[in-house]
C-alpha atoms as a PDB file:
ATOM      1  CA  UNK A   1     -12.134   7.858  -3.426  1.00  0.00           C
ATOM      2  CA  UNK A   2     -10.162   9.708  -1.167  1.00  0.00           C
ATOM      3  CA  UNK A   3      -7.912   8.038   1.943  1.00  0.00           C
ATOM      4  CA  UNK A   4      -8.771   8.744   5.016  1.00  0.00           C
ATOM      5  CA  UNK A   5      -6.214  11.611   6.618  1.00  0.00           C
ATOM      6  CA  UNK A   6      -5.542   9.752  10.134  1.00  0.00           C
ATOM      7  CA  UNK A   7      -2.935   7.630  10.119  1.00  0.00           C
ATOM      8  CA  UNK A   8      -1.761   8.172   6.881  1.00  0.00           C
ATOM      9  CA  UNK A   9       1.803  10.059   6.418  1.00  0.00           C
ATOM     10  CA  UNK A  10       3.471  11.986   3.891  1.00  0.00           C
ATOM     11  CA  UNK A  11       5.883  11.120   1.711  1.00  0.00           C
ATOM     12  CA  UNK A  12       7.595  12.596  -1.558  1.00  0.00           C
ATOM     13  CA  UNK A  13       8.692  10.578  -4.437  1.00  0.00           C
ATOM     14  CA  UNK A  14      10.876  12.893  -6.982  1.00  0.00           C
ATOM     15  CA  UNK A  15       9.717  16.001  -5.903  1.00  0.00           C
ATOM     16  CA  UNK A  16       5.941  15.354  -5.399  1.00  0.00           C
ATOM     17  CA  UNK A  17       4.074  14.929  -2.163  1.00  0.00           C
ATOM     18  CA  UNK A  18       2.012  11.599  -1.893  1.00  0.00           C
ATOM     19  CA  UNK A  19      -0.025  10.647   1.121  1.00  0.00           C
ATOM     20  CA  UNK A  20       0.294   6.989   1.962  1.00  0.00           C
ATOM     21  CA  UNK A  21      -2.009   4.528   4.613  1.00  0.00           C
ATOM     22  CA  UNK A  22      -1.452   1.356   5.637  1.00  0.00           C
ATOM     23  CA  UNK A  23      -4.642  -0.285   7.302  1.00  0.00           C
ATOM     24  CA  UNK A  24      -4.218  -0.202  11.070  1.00  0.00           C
ATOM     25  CA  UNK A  25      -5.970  -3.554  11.949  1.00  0.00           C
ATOM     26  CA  UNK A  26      -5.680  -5.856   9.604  1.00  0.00           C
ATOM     27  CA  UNK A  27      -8.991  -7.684   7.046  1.00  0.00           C
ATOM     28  CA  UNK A  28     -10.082 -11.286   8.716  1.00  0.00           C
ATOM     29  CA  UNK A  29      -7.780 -12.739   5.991  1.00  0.00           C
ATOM     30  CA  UNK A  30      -4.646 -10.780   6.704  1.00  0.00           C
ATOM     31  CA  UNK A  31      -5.238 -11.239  10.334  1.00  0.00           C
ATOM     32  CA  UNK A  32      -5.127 -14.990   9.961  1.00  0.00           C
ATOM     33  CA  UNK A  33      -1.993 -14.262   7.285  1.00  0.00           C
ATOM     34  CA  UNK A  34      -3.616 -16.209   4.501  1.00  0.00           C
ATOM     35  CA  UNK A  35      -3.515 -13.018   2.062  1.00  0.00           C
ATOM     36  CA  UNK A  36      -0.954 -10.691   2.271  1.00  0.00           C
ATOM     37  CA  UNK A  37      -0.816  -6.962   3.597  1.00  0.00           C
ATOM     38  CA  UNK A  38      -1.676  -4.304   1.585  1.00  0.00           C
ATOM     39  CA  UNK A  39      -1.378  -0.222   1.441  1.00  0.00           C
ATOM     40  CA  UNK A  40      -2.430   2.706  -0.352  1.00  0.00           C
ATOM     41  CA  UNK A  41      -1.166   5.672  -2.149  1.00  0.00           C
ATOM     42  CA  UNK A  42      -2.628   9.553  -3.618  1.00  0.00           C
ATOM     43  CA  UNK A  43      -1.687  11.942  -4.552  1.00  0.00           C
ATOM     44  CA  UNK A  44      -2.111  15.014  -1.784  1.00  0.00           C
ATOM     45  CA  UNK A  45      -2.713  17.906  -3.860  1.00  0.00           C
ATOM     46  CA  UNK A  46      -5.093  16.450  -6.544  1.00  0.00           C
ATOM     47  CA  UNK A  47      -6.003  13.255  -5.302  1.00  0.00           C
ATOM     48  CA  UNK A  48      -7.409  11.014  -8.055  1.00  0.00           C
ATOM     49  CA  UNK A  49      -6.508   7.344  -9.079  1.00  0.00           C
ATOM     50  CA  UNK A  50      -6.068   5.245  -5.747  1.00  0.00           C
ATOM     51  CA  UNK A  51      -2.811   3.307  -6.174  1.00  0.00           C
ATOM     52  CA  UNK A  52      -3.226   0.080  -4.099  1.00  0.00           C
ATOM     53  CA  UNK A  53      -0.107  -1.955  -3.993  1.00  0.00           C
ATOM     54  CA  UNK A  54       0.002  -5.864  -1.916  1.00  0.00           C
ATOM     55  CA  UNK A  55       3.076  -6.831  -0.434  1.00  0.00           C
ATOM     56  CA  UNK A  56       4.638  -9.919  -0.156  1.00  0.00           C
ATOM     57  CA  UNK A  57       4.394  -9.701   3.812  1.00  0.00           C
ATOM     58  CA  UNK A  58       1.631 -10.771   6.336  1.00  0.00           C
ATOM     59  CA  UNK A  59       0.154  -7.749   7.974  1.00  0.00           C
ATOM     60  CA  UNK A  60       2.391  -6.576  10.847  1.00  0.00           C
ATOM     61  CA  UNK A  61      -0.714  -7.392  13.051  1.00  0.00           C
ATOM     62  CA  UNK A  62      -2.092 -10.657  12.532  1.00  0.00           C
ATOM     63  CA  UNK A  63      -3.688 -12.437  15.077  1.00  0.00           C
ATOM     64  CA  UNK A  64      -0.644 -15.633  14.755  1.00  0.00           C
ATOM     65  CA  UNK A  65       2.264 -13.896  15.722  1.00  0.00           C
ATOM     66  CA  UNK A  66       3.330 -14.787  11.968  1.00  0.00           C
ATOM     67  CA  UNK A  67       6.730 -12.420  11.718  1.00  0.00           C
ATOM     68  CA  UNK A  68       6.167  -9.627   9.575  1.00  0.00           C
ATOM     69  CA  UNK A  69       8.598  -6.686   8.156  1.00  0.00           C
ATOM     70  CA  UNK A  70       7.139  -2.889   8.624  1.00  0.00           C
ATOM     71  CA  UNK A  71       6.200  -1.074   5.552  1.00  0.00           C
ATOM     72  CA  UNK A  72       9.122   1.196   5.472  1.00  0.00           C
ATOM     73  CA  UNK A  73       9.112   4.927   3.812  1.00  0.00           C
ATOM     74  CA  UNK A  74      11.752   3.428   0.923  1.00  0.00           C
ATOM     75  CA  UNK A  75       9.491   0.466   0.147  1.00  0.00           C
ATOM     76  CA  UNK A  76       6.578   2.972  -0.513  1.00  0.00           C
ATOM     77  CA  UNK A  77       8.538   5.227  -2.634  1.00  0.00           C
ATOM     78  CA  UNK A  78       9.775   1.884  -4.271  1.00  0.00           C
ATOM     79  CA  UNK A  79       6.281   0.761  -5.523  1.00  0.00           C
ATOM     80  CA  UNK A  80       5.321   4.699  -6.238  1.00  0.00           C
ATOM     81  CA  UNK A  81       7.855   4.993  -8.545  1.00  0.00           C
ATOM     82  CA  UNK A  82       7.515   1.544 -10.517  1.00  0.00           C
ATOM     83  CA  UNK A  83       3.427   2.098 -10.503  1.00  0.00           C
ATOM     84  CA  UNK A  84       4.487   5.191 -12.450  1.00  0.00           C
ATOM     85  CA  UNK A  85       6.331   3.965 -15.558  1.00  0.00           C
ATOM     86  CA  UNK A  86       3.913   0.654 -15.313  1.00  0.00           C
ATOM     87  CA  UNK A  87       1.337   3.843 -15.995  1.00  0.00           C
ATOM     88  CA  UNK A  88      -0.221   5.028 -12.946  1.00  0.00           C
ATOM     89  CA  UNK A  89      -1.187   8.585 -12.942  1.00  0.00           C
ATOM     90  CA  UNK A  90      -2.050   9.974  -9.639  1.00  0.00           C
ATOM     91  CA  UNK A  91      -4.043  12.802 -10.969  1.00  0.00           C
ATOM     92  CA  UNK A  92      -6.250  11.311 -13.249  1.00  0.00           C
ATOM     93  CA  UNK A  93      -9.813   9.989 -11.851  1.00  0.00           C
ATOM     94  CA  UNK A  94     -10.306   6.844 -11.962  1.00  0.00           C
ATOM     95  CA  UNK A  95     -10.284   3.515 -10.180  1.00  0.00           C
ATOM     96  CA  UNK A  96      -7.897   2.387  -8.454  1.00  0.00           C
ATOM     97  CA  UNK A  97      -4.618   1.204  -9.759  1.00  0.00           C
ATOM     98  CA  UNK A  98      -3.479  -2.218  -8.063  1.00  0.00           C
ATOM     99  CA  UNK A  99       0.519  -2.866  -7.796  1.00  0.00           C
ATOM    100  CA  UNK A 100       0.830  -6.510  -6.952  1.00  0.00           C
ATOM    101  CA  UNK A 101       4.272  -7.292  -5.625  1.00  0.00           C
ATOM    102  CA  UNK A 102       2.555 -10.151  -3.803  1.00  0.00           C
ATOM    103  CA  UNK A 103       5.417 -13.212  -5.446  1.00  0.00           C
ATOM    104  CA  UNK A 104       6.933 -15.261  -2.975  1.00  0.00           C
ATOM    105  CA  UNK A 105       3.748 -14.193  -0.163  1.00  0.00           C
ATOM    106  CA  UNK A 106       2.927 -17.868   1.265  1.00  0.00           C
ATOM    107  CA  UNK A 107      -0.492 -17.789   3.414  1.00  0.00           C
ATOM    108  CA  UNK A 108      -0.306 -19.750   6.421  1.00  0.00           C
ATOM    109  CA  UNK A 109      -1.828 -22.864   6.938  1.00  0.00           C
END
């Protein structure tokens, strides 16, 4: 499945264009930061296997004023590059490949 184009920006890892989303509001769960936020990764010219990669941050928008660190540009070409030699291939169809970075996340009580 294809990501939705708004809101999502551009970004190229090693000389390929990727097209990257975080979601704007967060999930019930990430709003009350007991599960950490997420974001998601394709390919832009052949858009095919979803990577899907969880932080180890609340979503910058939940709902307790729980500080939060933006998703920054580096941290997404970061987890595209490691996806790729854990064997991630953008191209390919298939589900979605899920990049947990999510250690050291600790939900909110």
């Amino acid at each position: 499945m294809a990501l939705v184009r708004k809101g999502s920006r551009q970004i190229v890892v090693d000389g390929r264009v990727y097209r990257w989303r975080l979601r704007g509001r967060p999930t019930y769960f990430q709003g009350l930061a007991w599960s950490p936020c997420t974001f998601a990764v394709e390919d832009v010219d052949t858009p095919g296997m979803t990577l899907v990669v969880t932080t180890d941050q609340p979503h910058p928008s939940n709902w307790i004023g729980r500080e939060a660190e933006a998703v920054l540009p580096s941290d997404v070409s970061a987890a595209v590059r490691l996806a790729l030699s854990e064997g991630w291939t953008p191209t390919l169809p298939g589900s979605a490949f899920h990049l947990d970075q999510s250690a050291g996340f600790t939900p909110s009580s």
